[in-house]
C-alpha atoms as a PDB file:
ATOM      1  CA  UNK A   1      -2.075 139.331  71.317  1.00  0.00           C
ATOM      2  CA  UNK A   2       1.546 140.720  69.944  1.00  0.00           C
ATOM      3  CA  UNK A   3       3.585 138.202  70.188  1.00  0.00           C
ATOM      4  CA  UNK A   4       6.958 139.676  72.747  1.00  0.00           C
ATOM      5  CA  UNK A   5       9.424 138.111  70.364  1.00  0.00           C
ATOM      6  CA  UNK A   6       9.901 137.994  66.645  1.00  0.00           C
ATOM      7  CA  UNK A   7       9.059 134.704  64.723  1.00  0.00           C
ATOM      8  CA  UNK A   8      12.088 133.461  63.201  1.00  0.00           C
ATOM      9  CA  UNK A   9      15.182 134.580  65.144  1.00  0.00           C
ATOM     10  CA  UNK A  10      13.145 134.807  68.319  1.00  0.00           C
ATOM     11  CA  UNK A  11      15.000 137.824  69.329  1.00  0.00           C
ATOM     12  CA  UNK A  12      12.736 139.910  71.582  1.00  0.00           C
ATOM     13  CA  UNK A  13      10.849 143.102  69.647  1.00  0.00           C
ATOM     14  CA  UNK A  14      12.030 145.670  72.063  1.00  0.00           C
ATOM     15  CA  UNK A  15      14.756 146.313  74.563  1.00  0.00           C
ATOM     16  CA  UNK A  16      18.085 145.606  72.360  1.00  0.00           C
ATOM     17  CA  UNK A  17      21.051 148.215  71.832  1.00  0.00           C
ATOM     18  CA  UNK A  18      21.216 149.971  68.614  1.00  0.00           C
ATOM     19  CA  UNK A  19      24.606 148.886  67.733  1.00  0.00           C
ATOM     20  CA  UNK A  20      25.220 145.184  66.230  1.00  0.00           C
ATOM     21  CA  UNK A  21      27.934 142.674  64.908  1.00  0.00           C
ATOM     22  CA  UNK A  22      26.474 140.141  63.324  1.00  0.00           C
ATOM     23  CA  UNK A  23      29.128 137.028  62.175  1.00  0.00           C
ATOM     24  CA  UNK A  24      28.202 133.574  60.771  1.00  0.00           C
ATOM     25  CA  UNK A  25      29.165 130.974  63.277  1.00  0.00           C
ATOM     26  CA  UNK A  26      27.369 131.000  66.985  1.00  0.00           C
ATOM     27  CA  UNK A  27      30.514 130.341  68.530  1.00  0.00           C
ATOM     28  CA  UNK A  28      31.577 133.141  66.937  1.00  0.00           C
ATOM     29  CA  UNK A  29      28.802 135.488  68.295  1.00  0.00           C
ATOM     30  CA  UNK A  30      29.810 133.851  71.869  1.00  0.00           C
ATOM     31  CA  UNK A  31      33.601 134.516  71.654  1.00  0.00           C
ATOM     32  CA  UNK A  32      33.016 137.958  70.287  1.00  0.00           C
ATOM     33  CA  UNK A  33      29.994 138.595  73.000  1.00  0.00           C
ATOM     34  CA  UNK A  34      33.087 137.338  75.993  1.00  0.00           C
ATOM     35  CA  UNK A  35      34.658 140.516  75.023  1.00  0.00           C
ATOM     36  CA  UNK A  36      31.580 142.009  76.692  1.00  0.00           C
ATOM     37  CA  UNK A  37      31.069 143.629  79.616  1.00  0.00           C
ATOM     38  CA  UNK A  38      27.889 141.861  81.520  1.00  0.00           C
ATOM     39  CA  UNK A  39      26.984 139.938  78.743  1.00  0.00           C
ATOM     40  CA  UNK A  40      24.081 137.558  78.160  1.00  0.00           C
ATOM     41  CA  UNK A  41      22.507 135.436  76.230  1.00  0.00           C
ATOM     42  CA  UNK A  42      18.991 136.887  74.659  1.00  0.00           C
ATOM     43  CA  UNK A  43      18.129 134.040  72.243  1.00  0.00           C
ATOM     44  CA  UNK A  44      19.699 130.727  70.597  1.00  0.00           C
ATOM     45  CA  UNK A  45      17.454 129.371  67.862  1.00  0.00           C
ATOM     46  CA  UNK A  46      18.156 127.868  64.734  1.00  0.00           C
ATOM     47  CA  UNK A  47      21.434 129.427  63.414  1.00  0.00           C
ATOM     48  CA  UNK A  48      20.565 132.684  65.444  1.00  0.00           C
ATOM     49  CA  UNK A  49      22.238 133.195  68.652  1.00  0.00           C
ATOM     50  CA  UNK A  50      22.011 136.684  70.111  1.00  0.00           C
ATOM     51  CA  UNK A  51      24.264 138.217  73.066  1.00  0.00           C
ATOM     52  CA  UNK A  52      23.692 141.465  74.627  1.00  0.00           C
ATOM     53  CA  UNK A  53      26.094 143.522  76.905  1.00  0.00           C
ATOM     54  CA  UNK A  54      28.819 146.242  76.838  1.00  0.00           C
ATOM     55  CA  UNK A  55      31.914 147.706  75.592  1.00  0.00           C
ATOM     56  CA  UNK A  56      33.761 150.480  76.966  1.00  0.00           C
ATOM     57  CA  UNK A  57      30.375 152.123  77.908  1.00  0.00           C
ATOM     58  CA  UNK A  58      28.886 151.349  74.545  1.00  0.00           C
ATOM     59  CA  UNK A  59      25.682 148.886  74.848  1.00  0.00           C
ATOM     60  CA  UNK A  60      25.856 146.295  72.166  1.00  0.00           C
ATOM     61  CA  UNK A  61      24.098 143.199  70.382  1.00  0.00           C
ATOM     62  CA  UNK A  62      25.998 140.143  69.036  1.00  0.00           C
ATOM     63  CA  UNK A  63      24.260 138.156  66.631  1.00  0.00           C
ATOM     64  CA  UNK A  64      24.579 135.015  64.298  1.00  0.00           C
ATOM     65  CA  UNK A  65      22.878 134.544  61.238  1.00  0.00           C
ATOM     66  CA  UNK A  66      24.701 131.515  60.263  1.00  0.00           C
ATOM     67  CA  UNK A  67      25.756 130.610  56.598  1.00  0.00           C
ATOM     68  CA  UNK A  68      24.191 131.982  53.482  1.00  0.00           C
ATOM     69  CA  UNK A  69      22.314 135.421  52.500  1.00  0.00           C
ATOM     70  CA  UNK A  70      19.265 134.207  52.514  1.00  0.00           C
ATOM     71  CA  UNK A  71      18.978 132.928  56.446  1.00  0.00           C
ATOM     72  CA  UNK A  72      21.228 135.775  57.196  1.00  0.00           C
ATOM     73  CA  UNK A  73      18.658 138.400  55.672  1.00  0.00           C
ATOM     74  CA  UNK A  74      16.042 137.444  58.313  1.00  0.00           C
ATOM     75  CA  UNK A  75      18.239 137.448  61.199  1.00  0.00           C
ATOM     76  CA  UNK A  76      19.212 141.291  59.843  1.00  0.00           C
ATOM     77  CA  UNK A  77      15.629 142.677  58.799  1.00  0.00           C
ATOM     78  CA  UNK A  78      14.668 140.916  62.478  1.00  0.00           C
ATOM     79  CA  UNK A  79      17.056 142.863  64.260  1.00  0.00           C
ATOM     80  CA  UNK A  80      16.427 146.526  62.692  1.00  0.00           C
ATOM     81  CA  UNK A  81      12.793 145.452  63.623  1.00  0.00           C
ATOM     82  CA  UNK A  82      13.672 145.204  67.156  1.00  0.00           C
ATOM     83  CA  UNK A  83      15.592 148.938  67.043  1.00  0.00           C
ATOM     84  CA  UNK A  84      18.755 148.079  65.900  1.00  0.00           C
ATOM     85  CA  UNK A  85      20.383 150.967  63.384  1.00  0.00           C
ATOM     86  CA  UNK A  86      23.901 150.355  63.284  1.00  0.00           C
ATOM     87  CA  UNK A  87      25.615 147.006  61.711  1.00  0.00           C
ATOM     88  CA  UNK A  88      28.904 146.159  61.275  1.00  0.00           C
ATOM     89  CA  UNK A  89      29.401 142.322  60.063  1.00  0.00           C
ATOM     90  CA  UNK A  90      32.588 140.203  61.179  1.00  0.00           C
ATOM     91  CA  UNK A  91      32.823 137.535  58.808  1.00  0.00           C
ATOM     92  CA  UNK A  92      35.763 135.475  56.641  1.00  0.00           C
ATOM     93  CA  UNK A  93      36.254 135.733  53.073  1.00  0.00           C
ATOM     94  CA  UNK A  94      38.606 134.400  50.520  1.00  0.00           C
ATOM     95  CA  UNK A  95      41.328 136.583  49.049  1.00  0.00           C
ATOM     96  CA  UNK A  96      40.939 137.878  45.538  1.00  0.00           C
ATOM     97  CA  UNK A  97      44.130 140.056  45.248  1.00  0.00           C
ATOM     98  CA  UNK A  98      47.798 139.348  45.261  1.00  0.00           C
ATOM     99  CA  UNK A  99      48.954 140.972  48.815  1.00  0.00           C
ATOM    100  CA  UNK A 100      45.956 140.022  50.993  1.00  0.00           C
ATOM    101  CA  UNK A 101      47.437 137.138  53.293  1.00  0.00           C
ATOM    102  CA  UNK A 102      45.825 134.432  55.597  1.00  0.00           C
ATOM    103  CA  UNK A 103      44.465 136.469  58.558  1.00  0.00           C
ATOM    104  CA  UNK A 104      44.601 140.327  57.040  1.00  0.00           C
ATOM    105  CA  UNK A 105      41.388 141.932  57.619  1.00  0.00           C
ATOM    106  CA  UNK A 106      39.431 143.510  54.749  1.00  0.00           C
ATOM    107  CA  UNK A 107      37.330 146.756  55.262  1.00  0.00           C
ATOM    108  CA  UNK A 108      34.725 146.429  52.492  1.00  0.00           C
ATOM    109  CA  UNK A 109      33.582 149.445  50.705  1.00  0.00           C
ATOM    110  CA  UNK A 110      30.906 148.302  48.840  1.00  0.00           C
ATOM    111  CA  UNK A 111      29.907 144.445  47.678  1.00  0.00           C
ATOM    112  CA  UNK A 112      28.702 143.127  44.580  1.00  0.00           C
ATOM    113  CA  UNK A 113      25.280 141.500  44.689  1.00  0.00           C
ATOM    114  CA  UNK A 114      25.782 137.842  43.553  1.00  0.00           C
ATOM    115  CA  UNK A 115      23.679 136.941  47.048  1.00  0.00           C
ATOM    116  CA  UNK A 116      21.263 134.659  45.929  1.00  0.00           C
ATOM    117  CA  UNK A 117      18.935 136.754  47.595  1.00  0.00           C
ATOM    118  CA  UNK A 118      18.555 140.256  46.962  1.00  0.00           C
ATOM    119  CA  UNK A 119      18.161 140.207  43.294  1.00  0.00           C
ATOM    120  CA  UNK A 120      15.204 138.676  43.910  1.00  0.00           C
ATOM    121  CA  UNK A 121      13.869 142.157  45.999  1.00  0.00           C
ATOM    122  CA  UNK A 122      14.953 144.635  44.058  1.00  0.00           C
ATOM    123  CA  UNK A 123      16.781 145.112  40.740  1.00  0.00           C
ATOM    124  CA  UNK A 124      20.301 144.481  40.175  1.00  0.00           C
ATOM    125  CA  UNK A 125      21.299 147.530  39.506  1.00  0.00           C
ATOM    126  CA  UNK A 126      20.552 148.263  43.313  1.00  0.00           C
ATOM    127  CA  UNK A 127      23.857 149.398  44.326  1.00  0.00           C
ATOM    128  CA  UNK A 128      25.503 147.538  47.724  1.00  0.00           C
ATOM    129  CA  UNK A 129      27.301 150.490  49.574  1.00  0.00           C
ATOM    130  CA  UNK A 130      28.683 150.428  52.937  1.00  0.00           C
ATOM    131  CA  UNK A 131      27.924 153.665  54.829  1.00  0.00           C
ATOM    132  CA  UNK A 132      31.136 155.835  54.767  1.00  0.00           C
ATOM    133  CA  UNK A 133      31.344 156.357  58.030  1.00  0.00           C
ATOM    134  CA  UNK A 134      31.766 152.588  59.269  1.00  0.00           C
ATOM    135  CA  UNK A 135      34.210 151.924  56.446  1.00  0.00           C
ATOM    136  CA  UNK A 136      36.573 154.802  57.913  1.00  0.00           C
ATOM    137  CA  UNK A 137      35.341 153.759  61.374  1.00  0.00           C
ATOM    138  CA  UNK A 138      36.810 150.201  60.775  1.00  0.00           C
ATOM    139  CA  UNK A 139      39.583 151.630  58.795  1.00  0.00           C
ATOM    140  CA  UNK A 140      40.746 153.838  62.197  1.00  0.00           C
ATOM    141  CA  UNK A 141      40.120 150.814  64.835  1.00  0.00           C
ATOM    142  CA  UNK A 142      42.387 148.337  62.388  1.00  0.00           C
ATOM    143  CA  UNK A 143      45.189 150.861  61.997  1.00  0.00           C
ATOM    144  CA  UNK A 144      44.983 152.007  65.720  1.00  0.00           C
ATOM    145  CA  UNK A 145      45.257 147.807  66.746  1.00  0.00           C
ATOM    146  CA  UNK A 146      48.234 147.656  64.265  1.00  0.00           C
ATOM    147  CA  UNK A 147      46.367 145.358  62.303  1.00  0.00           C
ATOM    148  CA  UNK A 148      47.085 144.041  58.759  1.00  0.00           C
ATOM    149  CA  UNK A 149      44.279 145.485  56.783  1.00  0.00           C
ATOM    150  CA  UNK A 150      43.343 146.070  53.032  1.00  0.00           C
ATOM    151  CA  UNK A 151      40.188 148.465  51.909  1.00  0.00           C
ATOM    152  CA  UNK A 152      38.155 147.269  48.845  1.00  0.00           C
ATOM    153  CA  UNK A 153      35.244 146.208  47.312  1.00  0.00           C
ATOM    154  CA  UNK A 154      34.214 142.215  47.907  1.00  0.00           C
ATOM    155  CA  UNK A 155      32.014 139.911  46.247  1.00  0.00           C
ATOM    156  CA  UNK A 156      28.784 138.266  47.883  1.00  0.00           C
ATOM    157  CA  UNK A 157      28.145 134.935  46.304  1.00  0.00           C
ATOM    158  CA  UNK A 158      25.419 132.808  47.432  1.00  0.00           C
ATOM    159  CA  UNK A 159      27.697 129.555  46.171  1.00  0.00           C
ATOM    160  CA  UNK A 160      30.331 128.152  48.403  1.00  0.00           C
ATOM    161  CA  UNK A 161      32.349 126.063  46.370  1.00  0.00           C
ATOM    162  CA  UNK A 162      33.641 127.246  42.640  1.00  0.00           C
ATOM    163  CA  UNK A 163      31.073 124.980  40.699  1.00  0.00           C
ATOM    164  CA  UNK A 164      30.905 124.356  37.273  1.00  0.00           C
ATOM    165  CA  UNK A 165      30.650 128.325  36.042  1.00  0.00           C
ATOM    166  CA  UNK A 166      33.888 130.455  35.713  1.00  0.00           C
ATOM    167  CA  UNK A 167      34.700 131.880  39.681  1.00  0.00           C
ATOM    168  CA  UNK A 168      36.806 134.600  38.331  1.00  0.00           C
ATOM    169  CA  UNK A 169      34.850 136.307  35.631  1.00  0.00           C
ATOM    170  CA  UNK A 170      35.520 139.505  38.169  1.00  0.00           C
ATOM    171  CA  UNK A 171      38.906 138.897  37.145  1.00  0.00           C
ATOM    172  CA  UNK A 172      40.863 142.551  36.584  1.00  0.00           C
ATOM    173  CA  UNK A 173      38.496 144.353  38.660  1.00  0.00           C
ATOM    174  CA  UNK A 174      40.442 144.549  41.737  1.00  0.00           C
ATOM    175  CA  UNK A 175      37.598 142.869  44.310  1.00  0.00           C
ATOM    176  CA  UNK A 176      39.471 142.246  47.729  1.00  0.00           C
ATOM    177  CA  UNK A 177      37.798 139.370  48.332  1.00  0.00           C
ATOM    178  CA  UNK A 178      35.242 136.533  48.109  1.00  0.00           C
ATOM    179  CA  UNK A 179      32.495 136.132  50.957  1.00  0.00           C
ATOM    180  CA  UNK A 180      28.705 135.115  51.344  1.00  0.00           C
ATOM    181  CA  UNK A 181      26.165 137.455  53.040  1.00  0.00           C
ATOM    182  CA  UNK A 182      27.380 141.476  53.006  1.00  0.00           C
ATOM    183  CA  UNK A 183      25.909 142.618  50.053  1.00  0.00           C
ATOM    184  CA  UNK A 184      22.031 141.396  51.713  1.00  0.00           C
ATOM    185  CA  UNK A 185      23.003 143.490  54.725  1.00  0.00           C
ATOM    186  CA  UNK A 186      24.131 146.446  52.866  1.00  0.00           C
ATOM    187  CA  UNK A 187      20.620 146.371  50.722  1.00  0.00           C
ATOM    188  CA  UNK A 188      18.707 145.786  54.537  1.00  0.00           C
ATOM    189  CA  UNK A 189      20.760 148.673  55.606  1.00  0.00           C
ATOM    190  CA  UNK A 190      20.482 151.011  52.497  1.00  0.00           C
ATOM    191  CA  UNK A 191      16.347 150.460  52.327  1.00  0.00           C
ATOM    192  CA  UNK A 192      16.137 151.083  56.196  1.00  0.00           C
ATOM    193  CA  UNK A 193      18.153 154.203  56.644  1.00  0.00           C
ATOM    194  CA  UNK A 194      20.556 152.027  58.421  1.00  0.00           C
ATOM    195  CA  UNK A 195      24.490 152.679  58.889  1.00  0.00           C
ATOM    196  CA  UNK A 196      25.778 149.058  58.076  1.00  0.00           C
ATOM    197  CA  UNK A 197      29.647 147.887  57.166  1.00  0.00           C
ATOM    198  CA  UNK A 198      31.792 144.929  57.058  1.00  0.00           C
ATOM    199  CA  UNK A 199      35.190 143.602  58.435  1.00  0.00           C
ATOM    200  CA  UNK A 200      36.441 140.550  56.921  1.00  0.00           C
ATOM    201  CA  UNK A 201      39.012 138.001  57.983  1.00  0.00           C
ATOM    202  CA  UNK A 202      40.871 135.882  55.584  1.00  0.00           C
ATOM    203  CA  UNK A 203      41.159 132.463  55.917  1.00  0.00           C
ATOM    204  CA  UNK A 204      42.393 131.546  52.441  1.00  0.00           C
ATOM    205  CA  UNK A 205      42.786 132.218  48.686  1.00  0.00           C
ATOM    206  CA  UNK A 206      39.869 131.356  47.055  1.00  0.00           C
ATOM    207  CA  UNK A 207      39.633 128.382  44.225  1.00  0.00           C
ATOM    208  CA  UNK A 208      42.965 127.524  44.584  1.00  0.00           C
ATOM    209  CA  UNK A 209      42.446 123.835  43.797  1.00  0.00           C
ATOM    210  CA  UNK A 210      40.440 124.727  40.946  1.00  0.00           C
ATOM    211  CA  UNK A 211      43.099 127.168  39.811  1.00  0.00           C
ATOM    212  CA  UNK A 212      45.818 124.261  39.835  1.00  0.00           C
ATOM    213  CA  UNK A 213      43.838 121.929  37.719  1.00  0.00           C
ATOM    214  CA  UNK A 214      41.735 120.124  40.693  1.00  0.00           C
ATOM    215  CA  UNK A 215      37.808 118.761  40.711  1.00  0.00           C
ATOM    216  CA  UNK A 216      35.980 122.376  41.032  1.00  0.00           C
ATOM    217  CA  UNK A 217      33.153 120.290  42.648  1.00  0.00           C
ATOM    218  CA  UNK A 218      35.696 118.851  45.157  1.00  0.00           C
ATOM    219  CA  UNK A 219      36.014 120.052  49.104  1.00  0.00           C
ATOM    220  CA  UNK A 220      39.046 120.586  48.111  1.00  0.00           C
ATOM    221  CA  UNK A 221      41.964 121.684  50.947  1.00  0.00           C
ATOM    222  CA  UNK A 222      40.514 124.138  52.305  1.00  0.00           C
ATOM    223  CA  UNK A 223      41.219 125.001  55.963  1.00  0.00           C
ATOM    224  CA  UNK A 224      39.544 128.053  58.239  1.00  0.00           C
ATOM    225  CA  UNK A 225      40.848 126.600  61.272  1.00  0.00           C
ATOM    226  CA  UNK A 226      44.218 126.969  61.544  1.00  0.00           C
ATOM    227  CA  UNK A 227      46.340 129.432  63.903  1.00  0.00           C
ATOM    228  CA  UNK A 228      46.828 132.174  61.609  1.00  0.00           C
ATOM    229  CA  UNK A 229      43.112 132.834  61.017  1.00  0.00           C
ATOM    230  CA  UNK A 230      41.933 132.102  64.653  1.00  0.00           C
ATOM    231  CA  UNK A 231      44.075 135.295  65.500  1.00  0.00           C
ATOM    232  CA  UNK A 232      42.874 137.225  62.486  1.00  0.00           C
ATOM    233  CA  UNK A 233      39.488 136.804  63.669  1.00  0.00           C
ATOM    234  CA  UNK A 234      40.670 137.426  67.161  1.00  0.00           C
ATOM    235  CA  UNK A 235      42.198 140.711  65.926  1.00  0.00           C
ATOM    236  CA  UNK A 236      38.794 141.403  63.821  1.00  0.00           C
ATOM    237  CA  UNK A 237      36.636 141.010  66.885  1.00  0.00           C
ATOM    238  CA  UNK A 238      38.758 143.560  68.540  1.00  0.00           C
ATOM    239  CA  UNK A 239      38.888 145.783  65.572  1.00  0.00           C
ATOM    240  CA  UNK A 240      34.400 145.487  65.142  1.00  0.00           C
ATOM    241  CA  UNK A 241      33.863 146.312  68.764  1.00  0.00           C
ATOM    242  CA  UNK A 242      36.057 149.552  68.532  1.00  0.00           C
ATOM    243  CA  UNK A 243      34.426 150.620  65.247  1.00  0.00           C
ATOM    244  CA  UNK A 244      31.149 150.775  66.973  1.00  0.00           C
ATOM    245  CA  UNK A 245      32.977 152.834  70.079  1.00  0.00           C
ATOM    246  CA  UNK A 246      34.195 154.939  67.626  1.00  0.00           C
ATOM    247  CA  UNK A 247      30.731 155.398  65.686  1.00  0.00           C
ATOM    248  CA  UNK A 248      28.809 155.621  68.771  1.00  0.00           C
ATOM    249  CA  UNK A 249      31.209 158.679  69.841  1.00  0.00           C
ATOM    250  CA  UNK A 250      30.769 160.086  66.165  1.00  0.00           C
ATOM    251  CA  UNK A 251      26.808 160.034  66.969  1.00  0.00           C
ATOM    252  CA  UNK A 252      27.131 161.641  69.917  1.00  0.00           C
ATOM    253  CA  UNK A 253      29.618 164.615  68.752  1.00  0.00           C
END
């Protein structure tokens, strides 16, 4: 017998909206699922906690997928299984330009595959493109929320901390900023016929211990959870939900 739920997220195979925001932490996916109407809880296990309600007359999932492209891959390829076809990622990222402050959102454009992951499912020449529809979609809900935002294209990297290797051999070609699982939901998106896009909060410039002279193995100072970036990713979660609105409308039109 068909199982009624799929076998690593446990997210039911039928019955979710067709709009998503998938973000790393499940606390996250709660606080951004509170801006719900009539929201509830589908699933919680493992990293992957999935909320289901409302917004402004637009049903929609919110999912985690935890930390890393490779977990995060399931929770996406999981999700399209179950009928989802529109994804827009809320995640935080490290600045790689001069002008992109704690707590600015980034609207990615496209995301260069360093995602542990996907190279291993397709070649890297495989470009990682958000659909231009969600990038202007985000663009629109940032500017219309007076939000600090920046447009450009960001880096996956399946390694958190700089390492041994040089972080900035992208250095001069303008990425926006550092993160960890985009680029394996662009590639999900891109071989499913999937809209997909990401909005990125920052929450620090990257390797700046490293840059100064410190341990590049070290923890180093880094801090998400201060003020500044708790209201960035406020703001985001605002901004994400109204994409979606926006691209829902656009569907409809």
């Amino acid at each position: 017998m068909t199982q009624e739920v799929l076998p690593v997220t446990r997210v039911p195979r039928t019955g979710l909206p067709a709009r998503a925001v998938v973000v790393g932490d499940p606390a996250r996916a709660a606080a951004v699922a509170g801006l719900l109407d009539g929201a509830e809880e589908v699933s919680y296990h493992r990293e992957y906690r999935v909320f289901r309600g409302s917004r402004r007359g637009v049903p929609v999932v919110v999912a985690s997928h935890g930390v890393g492209a490779p977990g995060a891959i399931l929770l996406f390829q999981e999700l399209a299984d179950a009928g989802v076809r529109t994804f827009l990622r809320l995640g935080t990222a490290g600045s790689m330009k001069p002008g992109i402050g704690d707590g600015d959102l980034v609207v990615a454009e496209a995301a260069v595959r360093d995602d542990g992951v996907t190279p291993q499912l397709l070649p890297p020449e495989y470009p990682a493109v958000c659909a231009p529809e969600a990038v202007l979609a985000l663009q629109r809900a940032a500017r219309e929320a007076g939000a600090p935002h920046h447009r450009g294209i960001v880096w996956t990297r399946a390694a958190f901390r700089p390492g041994l290797l040089p972080l900035f051999r992208y250095g001069g070609a303008g990425l926006a900023a550092i993160e960890m699982e985009l680029s394996a939901l662009l590639v999900t998106a891109s071989l499913r016929g999937l809209v997909a896009g990401g909005l990125l909060v920052v929450d620090g410039v990257n390797a700046d211990e490293t840059a100064a002279g410190g341990s590049p193995l070290s923890t180093g100072g880094y801090d998400p959870h201060r003020e500044v970036v708790a209201a960035g990713v406020a703001r985001g979660a605002v901004v994400v939900l109204e994409a979606l609105r926006l691209l829902a409308k656009e569907e409809r039109a």
